[in-house]
Protein backbone atom coordinates (compact mmCIF):
# COMPACT_ATOMS: atom_id res chain seq x y z
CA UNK A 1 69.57 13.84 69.50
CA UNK A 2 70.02 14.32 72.74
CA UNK A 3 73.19 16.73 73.84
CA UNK A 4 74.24 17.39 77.49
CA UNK A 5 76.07 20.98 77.54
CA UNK A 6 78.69 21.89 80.95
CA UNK A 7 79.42 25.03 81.98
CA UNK A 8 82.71 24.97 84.64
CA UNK A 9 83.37 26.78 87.65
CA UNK A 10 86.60 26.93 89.73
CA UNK A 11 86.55 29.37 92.53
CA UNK A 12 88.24 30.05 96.09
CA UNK A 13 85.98 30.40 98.92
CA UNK A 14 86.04 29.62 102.42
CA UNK A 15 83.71 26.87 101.77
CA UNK A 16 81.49 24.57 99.48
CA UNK A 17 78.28 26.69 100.01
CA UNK A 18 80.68 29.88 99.25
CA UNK A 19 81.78 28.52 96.43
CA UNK A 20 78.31 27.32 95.42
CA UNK A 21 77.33 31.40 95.33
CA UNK A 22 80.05 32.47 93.61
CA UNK A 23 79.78 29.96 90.51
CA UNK A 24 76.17 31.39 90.45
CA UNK A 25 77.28 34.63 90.75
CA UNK A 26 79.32 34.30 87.55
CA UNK A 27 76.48 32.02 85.73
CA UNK A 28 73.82 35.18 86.03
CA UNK A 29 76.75 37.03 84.84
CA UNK A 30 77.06 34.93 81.63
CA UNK A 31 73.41 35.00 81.43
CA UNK A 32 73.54 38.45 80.87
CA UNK A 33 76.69 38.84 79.06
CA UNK A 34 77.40 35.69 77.24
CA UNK A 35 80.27 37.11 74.91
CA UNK A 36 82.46 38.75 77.84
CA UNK A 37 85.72 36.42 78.11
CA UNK A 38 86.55 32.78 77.22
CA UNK A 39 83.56 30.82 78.32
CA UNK A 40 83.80 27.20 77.09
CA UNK A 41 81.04 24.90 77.03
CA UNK A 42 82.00 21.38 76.51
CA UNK A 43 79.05 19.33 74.19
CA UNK A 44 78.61 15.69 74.54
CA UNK A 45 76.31 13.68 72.88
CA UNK A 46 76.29 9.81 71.59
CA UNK A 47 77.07 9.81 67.23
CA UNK A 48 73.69 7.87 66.09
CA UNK A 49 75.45 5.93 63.62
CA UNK A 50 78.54 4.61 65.51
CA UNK A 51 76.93 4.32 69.21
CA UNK A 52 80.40 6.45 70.23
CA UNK A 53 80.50 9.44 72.53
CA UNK A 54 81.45 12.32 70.98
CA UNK A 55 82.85 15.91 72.62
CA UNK A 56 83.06 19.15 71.34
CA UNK A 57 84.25 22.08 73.09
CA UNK A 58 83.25 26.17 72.23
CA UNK A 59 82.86 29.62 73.61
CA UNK A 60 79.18 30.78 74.49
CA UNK A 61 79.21 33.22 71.58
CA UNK A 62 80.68 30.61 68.95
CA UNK A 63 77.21 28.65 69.93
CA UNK A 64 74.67 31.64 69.71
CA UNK A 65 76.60 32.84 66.41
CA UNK A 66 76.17 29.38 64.54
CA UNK A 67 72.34 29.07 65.67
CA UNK A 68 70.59 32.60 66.07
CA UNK A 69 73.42 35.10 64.99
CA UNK A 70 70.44 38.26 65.47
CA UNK A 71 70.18 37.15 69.12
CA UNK A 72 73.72 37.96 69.67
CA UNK A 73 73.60 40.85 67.94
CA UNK A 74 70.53 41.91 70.05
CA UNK A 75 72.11 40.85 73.36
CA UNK A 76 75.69 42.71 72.22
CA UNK A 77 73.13 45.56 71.50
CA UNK A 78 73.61 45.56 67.69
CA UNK A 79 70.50 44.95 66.24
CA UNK A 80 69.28 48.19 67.03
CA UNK A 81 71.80 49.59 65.26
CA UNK A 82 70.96 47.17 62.30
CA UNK A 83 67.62 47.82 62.85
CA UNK A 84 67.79 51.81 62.68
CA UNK A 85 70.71 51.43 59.98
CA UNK A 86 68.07 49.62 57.65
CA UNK A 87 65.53 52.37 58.11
């Protein structure tokens, strides 16, 4: 199935291409710290059965969490702690 995810960016600037570097400025900021905040992603995608477009909205972490819960836990900088906890 094929999903398209959107990420949104509002700024102030002085200008498009200012505003262009700030919204990137932020995205390599949730890159790196995808749990800070309320980041929403909105999901679309068509249902297969009913042809109908469907939306979902979530924070980053809500998505990580429900797919790879130890790769939040690494990038919060808990599964070292698991990790060594375990030993």
């Amino acid at each position: 199935m094929k999903y398209t995810v959107t990420l949104s960016f509002t700024e102030e600037a002085d200008s498009p291409s200012t505003a262009v570097m700030q919204a990137f400025q932020e995205m390599c900021h949730l890159v790196a710290n995808p749990c800070r905040g309320q980041n929403i992603a909105v999901v679309e995608w068509i249902q297969e059965d009913t042809g109908k477009p469907v939306s979902e909205s979530m924070t980053l972490d809500e998505g990580i969490i429900k797919t790879e819960p130890l790769r939040l836990a690494q990038i919060l900088g808990f599964r070292h702690i698991l990790w060594v906890g375990g030993k």
